[in-house]
Protein backbone atom coordinates (compact mmCIF):
# COMPACT_ATOMS: atom_id res chain seq x y z
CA UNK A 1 0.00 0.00 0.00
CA UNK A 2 1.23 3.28 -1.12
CA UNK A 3 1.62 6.10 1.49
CA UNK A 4 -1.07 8.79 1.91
CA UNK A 5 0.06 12.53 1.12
CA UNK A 6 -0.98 13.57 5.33
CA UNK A 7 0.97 14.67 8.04
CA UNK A 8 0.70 11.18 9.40
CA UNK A 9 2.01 8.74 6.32
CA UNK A 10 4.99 7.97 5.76
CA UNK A 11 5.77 9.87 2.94
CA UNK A 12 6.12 12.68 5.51
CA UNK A 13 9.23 11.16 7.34
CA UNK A 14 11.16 13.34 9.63
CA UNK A 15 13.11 14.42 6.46
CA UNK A 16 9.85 16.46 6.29
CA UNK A 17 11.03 18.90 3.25
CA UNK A 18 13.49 17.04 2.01
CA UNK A 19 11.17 14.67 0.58
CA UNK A 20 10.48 16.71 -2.35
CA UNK A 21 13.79 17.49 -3.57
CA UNK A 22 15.98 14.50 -4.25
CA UNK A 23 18.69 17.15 -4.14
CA UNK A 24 21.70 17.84 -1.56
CA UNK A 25 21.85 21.57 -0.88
CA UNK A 26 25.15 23.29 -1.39
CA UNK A 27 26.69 24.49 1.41
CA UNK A 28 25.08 27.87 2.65
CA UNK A 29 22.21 27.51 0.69
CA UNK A 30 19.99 25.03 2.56
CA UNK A 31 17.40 28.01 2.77
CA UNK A 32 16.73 28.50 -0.83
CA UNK A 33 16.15 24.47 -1.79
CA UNK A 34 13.92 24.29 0.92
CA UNK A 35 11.86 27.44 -0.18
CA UNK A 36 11.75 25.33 -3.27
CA UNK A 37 10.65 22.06 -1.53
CA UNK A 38 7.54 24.09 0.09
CA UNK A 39 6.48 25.46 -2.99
CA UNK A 40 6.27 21.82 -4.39
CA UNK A 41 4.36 20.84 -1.38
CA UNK A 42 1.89 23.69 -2.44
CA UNK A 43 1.68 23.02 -5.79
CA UNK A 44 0.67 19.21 -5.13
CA UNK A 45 -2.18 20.66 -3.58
CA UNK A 46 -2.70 23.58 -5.58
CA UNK A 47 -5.98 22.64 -6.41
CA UNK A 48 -7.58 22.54 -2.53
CA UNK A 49 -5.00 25.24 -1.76
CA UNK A 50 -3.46 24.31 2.13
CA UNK A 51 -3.08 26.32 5.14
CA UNK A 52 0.08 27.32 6.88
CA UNK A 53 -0.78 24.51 9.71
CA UNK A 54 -1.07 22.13 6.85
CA UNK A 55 2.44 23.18 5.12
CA UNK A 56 4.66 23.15 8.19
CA UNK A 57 3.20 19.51 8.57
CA UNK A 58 3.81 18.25 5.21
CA UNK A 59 7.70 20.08 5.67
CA UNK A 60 8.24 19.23 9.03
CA UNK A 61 9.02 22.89 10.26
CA UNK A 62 8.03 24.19 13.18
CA UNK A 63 4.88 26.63 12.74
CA UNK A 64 6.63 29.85 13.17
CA UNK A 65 9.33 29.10 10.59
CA UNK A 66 6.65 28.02 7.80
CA UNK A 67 4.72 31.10 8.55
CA UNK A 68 7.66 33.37 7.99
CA UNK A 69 9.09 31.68 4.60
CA UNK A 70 5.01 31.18 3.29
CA UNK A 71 4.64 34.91 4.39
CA UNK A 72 7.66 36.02 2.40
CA UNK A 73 6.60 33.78 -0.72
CA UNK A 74 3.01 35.78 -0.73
CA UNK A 75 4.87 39.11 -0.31
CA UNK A 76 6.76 38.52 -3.59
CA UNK A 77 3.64 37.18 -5.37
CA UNK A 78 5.00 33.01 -5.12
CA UNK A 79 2.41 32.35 -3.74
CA UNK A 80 -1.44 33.82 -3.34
CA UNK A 81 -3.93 33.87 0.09
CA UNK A 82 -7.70 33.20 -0.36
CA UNK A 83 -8.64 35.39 2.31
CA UNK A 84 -11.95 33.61 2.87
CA UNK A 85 -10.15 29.98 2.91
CA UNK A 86 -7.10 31.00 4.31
CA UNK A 87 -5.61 28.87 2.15
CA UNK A 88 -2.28 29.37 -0.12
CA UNK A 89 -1.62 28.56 -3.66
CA UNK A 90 1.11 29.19 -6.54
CA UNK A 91 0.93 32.81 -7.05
CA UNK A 92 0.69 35.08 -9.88
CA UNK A 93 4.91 35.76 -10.39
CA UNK A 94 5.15 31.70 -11.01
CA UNK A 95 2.99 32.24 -13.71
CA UNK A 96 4.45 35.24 -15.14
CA UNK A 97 8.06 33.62 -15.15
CA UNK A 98 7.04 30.78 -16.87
CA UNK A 99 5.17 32.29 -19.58
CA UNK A 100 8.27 34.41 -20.31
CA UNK A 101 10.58 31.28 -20.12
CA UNK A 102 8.27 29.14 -22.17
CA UNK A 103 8.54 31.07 -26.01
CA UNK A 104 12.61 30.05 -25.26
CA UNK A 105 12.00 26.32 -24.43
CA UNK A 106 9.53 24.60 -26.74
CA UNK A 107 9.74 20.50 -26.54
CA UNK A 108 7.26 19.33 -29.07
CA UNK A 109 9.20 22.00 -31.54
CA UNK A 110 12.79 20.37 -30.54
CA UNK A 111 11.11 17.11 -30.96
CA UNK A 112 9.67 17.20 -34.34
CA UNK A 113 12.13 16.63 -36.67
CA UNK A 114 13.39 13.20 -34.55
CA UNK A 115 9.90 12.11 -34.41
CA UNK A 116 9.44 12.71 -38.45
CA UNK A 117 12.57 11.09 -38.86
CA UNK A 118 11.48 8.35 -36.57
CA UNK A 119 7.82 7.70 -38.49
CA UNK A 120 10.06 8.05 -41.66
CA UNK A 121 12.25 5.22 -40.96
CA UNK A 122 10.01 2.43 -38.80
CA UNK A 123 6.86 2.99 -40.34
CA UNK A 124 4.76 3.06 -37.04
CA UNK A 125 3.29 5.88 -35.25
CA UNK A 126 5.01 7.72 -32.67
CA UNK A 127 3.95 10.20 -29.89
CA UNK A 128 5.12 12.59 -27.24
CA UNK A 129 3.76 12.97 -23.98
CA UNK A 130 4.16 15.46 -21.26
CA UNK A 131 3.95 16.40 -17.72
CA UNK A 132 0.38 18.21 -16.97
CA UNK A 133 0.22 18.70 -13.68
CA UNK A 134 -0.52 15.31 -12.32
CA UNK A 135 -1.33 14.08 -15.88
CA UNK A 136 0.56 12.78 -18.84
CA UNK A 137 -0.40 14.69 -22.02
CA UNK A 138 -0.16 13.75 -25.65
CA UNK A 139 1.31 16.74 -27.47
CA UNK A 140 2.54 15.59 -30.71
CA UNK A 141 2.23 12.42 -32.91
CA UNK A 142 3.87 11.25 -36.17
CA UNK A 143 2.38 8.35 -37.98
CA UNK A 144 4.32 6.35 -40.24
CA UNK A 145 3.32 4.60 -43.42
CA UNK A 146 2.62 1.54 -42.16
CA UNK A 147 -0.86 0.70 -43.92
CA UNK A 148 -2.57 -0.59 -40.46
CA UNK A 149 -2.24 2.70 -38.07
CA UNK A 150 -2.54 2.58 -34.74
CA UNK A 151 -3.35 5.61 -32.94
CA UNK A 152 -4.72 5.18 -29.96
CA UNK A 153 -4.07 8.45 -28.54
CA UNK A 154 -5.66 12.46 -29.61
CA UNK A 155 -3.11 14.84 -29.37
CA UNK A 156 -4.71 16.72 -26.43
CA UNK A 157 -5.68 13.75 -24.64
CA UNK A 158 -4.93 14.05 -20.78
CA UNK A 159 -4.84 11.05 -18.61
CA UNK A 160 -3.21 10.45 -15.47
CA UNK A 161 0.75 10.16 -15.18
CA UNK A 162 1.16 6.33 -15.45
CA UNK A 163 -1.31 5.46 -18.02
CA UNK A 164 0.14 4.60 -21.19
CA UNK A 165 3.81 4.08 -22.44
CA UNK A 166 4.78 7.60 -22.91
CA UNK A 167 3.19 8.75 -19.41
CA UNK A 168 4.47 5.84 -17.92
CA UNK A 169 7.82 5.89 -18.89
CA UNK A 170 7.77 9.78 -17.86
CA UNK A 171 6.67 9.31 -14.34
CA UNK A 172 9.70 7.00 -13.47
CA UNK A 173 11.69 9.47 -14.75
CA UNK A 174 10.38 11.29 -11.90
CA UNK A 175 12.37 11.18 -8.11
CA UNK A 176 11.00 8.16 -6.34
CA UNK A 177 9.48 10.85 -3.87
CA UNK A 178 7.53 12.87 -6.99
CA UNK A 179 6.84 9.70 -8.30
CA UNK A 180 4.69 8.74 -4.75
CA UNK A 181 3.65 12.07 -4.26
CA UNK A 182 1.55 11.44 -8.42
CA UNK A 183 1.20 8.04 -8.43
CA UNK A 184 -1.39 8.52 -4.49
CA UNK A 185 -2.93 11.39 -6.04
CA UNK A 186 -3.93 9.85 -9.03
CA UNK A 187 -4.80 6.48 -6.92
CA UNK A 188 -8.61 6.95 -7.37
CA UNK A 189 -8.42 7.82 -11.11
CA UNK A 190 -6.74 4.80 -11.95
CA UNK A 191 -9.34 2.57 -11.49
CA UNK A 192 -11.10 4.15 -14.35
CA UNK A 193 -8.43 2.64 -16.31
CA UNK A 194 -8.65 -1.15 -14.98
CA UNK A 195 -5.29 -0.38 -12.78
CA UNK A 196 -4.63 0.41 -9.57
CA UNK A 197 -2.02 2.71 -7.77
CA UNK A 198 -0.14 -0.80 -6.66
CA UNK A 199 0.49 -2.03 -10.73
CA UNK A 200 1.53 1.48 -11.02
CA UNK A 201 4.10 1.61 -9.04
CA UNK A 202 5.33 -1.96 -9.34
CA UNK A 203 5.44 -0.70 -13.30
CA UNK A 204 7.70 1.96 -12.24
CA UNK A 205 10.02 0.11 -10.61
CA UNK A 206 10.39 -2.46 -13.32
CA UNK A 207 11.07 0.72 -15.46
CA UNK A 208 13.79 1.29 -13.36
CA UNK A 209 15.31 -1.35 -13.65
CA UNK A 210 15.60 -2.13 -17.35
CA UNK A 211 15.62 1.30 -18.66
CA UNK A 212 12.39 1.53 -20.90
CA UNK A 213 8.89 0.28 -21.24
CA UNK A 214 7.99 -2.73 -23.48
CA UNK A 215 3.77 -3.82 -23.46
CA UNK A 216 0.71 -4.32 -24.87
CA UNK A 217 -1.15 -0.84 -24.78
CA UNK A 218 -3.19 -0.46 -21.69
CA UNK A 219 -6.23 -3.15 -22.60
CA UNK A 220 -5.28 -3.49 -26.20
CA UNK A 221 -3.59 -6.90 -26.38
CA UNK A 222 -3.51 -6.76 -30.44
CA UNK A 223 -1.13 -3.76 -30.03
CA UNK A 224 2.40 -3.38 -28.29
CA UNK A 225 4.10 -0.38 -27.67
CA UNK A 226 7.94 0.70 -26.65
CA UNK A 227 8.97 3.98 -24.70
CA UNK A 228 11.74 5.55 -23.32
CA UNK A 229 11.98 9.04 -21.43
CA UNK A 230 14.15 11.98 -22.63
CA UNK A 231 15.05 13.96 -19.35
CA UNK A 232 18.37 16.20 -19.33
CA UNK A 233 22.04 15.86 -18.20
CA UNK A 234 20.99 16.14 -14.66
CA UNK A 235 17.79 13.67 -15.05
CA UNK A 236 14.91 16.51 -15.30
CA UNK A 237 12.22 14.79 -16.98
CA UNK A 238 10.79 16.41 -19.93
CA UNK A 239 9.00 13.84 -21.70
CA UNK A 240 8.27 10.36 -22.74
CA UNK A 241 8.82 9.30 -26.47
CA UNK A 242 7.07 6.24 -27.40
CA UNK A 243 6.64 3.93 -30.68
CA UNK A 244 2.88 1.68 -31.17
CA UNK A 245 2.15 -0.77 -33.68
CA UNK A 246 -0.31 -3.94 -34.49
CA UNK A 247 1.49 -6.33 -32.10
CA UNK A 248 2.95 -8.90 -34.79
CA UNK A 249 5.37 -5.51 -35.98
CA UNK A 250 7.25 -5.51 -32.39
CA UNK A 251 8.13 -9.10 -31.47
CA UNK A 252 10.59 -8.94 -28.77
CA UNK A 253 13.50 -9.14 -30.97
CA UNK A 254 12.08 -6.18 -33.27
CA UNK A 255 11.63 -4.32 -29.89
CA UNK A 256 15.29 -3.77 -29.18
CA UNK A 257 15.49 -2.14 -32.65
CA UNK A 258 13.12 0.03 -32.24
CA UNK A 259 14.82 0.90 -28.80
CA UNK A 260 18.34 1.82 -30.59
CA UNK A 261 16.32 4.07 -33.10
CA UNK A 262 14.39 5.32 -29.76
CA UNK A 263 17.78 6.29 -28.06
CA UNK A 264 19.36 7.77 -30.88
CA UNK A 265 17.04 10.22 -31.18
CA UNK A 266 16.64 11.29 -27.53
CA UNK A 267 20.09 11.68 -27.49
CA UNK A 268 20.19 14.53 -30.05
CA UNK A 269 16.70 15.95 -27.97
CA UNK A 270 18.79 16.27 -25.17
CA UNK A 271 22.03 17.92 -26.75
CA UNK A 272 19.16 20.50 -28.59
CA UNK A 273 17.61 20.77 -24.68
CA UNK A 274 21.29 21.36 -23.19
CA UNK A 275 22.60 23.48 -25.79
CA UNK A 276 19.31 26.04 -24.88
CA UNK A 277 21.03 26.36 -21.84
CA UNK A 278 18.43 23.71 -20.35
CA UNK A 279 19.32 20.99 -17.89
């Protein structure tokens, strides 16, 4: 059984913020990654919105200390007060620094060309899937000319990080804490999808361990699918590239192909990522 996101589960250890960035802080600057670490625990709940009791919880800070850091973060416009909730969420300056960082980093455009090149060469249909909050979201695909097409996924099409190749591949990508911190959220939704938050994660680890996801799409026997995730030189996730076709077109043996063509390309993704100055 997977932990519950509460004060009491054991997601919230006594490493309290720590949890939510799988990162050592450099000397002298403990302060600033754990400013970062509350403003993930915020934005896990952004939804509901939490209260300063609830956030010095989650962190394990004393109450005083999370009031004076969460103050600080509203002051600057991190984070925003409903003043009839009393309740924070991700404030207005988040959103105004990403959309001016966003025109400079575009991943389906730095993905295109490899995923052209990719439906040029195999003849199956590949996609691209990325991080929506606690969804996975199809944002690009490329069919091939293969005469029987499978595409089993819009572009558009938001599901919960963990179901299908691309999203699944992408969420164990994630830190293992992330990774717990999506994978309970989403436990309720993934019944909807004939899984459960236990095959999830025990998918996760197995895509741990061997690098990549080999299957039959999620109830679709009669098709197979192969993903691996494109993160950058310091394991950021960005996205999950993935390859589907009729099941008789990616025998095991065909599979490992398909992976070496898969690799190549996110290979040259992440140069393209690193040399906009991207980790």
């Amino acid at each position: 059984m997977l932990p519950k996101v509460d004060a009491n589960s054991s997601l919230s250890s006594s490493k309290g913020w720590e949890k939510y960035l799988d990162v050592a802080a450099p000397q002298g600057a403990q302060g600033t990654v754990r400013i970062a670490a509350l403003l993930r625990i915020v934005a896990a709940h952004n939804a509901s919105g939490m209260k300063i009791s609830e956030i010095a919880d989650l962190a394990k800070l004393e109450q005083p200390t999370a009031h004076r850091i969460v103050t600080a973060l509203h002051s600057v416009g991190f984070l925003s007060r409903n003043p009839e909730t009393r309740r924070y969420h991700l404030g207005p300056l988040l959103f105004e620094l990403f959309t001016t960082a966003f025109p400079h980093f575009n991943i389906r455009e730095i993905c295109l060309a490899p995923m052209k090149r990719l439906a040029e060469e195999l003849g199956d249909t590949i996609y691209l899937t990325v991080r929506s909050g606690f969804d996975g979201i199809c944002i690009e695909r490329q069919e091939g000319s293969y005469p029987i097409r499978t595409c089993t996924v819009d572009v558009g099409r938001k599901r919960p990080l963990g179901i299908g190749a691309g999203s699944l591949v992408l969420l164990a990508a994630h830190s293992a804490s992330e990774a717990e911190l999506i994978i309970e959220h989403n436990r309720d939704r993934y019944t909807q999808f004939n899984t459960s938050a236990e095959a999830v994660q025990a998918a996760v680890q197995k895509i741990r361990e061997q690098g990549f996801v080999y299957q039959d799409v999620l109830n679709t026997p009669e098709i197979k699918t192969v993903a691996v995730a494109i993160s950058g030189h310091t394991s950021h996730p960005f996205a999950g590239l993935s390859i589907t076709a009729i099941a008789n077109r990616i025998p095991e043996e065909r599979a490992l192909v398909l992976l070496d063509h898969l690799r190549r390309e996110v290979k040259e993704i992440t140069e393209n990522i690193a040399a906009q100055g991207y980790v």
